[in-house]
Protein backbone atom coordinates (compact mmCIF):
# COMPACT_ATOMS: atom_id res chain seq x y z
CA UNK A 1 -7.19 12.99 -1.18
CA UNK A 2 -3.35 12.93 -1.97
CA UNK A 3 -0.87 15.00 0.94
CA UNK A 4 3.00 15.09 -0.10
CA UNK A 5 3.54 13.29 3.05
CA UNK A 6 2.28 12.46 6.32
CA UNK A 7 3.86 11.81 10.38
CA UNK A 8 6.59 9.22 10.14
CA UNK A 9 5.55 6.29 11.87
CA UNK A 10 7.39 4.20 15.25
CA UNK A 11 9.73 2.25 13.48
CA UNK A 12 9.08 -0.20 16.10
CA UNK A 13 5.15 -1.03 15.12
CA UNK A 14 4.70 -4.26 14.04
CA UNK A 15 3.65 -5.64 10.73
CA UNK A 16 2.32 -9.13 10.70
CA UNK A 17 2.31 -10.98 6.94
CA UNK A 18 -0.07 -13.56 6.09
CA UNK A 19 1.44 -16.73 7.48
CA UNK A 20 4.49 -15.69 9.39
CA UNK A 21 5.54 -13.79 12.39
CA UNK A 22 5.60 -10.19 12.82
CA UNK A 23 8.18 -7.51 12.68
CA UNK A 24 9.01 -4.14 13.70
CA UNK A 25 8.85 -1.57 10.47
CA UNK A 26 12.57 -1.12 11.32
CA UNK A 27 13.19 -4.26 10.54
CA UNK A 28 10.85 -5.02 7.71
CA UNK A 29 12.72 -1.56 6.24
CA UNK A 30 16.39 -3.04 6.74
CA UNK A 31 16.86 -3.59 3.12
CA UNK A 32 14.29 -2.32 1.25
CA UNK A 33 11.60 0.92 1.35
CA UNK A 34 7.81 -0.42 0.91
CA UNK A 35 5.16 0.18 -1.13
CA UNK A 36 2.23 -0.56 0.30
CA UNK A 37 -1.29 -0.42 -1.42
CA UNK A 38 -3.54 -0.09 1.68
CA UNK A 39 -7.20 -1.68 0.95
CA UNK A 40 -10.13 -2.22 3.25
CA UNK A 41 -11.53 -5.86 1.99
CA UNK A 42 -15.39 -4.68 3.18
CA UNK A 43 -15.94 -2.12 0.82
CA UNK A 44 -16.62 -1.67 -3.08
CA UNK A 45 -14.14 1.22 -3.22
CA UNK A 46 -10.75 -1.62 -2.82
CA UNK A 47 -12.33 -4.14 -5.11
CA UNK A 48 -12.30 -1.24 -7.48
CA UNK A 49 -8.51 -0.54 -7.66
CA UNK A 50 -7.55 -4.29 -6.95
CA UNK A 51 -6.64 -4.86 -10.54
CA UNK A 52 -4.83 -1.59 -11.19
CA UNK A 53 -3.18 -1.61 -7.79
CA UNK A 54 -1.61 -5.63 -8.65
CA UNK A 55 -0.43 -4.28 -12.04
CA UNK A 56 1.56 -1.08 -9.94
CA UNK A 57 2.89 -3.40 -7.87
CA UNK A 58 3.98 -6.07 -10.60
CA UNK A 59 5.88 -2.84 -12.12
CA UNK A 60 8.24 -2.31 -9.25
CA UNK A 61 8.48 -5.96 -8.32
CA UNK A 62 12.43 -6.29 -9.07
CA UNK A 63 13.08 -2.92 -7.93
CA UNK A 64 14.57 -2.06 -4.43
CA UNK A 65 11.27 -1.91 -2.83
CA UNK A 66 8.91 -3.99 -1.01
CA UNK A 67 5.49 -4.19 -2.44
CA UNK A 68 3.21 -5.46 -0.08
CA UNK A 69 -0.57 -5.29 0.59
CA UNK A 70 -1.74 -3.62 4.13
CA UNK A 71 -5.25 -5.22 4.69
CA UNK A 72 -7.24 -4.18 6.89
CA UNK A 73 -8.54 -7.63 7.88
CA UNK A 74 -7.63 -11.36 9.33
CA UNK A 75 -5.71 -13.41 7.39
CA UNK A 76 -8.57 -15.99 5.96
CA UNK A 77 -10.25 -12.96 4.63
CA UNK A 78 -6.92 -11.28 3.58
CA UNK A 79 -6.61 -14.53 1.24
CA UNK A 80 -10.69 -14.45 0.10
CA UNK A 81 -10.44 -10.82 -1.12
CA UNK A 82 -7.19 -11.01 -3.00
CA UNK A 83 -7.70 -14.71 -4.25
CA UNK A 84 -4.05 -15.74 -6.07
CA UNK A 85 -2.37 -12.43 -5.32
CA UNK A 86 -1.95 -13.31 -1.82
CA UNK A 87 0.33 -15.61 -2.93
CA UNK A 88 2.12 -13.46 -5.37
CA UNK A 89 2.59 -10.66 -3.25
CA UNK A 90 3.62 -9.96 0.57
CA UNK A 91 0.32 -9.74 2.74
CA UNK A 92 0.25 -7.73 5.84
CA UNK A 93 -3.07 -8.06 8.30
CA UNK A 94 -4.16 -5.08 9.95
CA UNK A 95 -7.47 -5.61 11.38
CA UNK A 96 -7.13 -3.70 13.96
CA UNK A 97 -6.27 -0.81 11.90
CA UNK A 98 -2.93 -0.18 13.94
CA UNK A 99 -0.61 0.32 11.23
CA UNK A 100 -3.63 2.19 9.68
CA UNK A 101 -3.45 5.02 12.04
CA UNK A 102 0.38 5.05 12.55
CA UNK A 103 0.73 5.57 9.01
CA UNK A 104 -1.68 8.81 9.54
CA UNK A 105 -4.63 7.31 6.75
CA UNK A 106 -7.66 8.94 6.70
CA UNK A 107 -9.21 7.55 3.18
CA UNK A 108 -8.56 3.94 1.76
CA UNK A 109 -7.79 2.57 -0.46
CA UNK A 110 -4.52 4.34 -0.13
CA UNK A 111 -0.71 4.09 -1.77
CA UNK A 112 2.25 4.55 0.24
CA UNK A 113 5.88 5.29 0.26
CA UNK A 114 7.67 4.38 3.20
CA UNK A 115 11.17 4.92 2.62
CA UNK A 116 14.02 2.81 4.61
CA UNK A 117 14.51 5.65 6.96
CA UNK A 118 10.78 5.64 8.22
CA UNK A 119 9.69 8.72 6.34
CA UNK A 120 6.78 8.91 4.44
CA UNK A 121 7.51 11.34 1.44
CA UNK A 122 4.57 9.89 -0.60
CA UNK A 123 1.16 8.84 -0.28
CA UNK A 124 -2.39 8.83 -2.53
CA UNK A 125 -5.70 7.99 -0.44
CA UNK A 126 -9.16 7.35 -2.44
CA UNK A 127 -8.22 6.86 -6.49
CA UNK A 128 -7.60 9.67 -9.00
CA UNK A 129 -4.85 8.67 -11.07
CA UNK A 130 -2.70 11.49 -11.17
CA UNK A 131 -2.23 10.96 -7.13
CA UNK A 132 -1.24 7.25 -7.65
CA UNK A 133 1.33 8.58 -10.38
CA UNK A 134 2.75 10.75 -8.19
CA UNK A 135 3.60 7.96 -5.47
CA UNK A 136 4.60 6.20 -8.41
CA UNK A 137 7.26 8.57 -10.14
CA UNK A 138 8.85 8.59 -6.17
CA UNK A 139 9.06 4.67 -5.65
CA UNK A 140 10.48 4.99 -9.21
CA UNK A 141 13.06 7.65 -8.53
CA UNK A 142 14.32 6.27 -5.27
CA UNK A 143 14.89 3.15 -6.71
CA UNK A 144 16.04 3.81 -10.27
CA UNK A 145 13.09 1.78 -11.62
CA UNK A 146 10.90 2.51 -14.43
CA UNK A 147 7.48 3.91 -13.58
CA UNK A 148 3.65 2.36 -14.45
CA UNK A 149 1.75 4.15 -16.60
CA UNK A 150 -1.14 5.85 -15.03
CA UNK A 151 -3.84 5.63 -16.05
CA UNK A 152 -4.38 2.76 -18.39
CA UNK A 153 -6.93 1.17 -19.98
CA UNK A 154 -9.36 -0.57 -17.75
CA UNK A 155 -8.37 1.80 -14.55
CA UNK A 156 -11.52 3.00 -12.83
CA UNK A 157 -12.74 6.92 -12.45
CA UNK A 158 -11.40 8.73 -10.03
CA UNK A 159 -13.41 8.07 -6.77
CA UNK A 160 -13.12 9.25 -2.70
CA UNK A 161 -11.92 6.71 -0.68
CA UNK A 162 -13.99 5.27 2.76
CA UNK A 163 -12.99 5.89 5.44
CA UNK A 164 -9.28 4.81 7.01
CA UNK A 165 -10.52 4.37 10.84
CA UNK A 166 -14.06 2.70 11.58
């Protein structure tokens, strides 16, 4: 289920990354917008789009955007479901689903655009490929960067996502 955008979240919720302290959203957005691929770690539907969500992210890695993971889990199982790329990429914990339902998510896995103002222009929940583009073509526009192609070979069939809030 894609929406062009959803509430704008408190700037001052808190993100926690694997291994370090949290911040406020205002501050993690002081620099640079995010995009955040949101999985849930318990359920077949995020393993699905792991692989295709790393190689989105690896696109816009030296653009002016943060590409992060929002897991929906503790850190130790943050690190078991996403094996190396929770080195490679910045890890945010969510197990309480917080950030989950500030951001407004209904279906995960989900990819959002937060730009550095707080708004949320952009966002894909479950997987059809034309959704994910669309978040896509906007981190690439804001940012002057060039854009993943979507789909590619090896991407999954479009699928609903499970639910956001449990």
């Amino acid at each position: 289920m894609a929406s062009a955008s959803l509430p704008n979240p408190s700037l001052d919720l808190t993100l926690t990354p694997v291994g370090r302290e949290g911040r406020t959203l205002r501050e993690w957005l002081t620099t640079f917008h995010l995009a955040s691929v949101v999985l849930d770690p318990f359920t077949n539907e995020s393993s699905w789009i792991l692989e295709t969500a790393v190689r989105v992210m690896r696109q816009f890695s030296g653009a002016a955007v943060r590409v992060n993971f929002i897991m929906t889990c503790d850190p130790d199982e943050a690190r078991a479901f996403l094996g190396p790329y929770a080195d490679e990429f910045l890890v945010f914990c969510d197990p309480e689903r917080h950030v989950v339902r500030a951001l407004g998510l209904t279906e995960l896995p989900a990819f959002v655009l937060i730009q550095s103002n707080g708004a949320i222009p952009a966002v894909a929940q479950g997987w059809t490929a034309s959704e994910w583009k669309d978040v896509a073509s906007q981190v690439a526009t804001l940012t002057a960067w060039s854009k993943p192609m979507l789909p590619a070979p090896g991407d999954p069939g479009s699928f609903r996502g499970t639910p956001a809030l449990v």
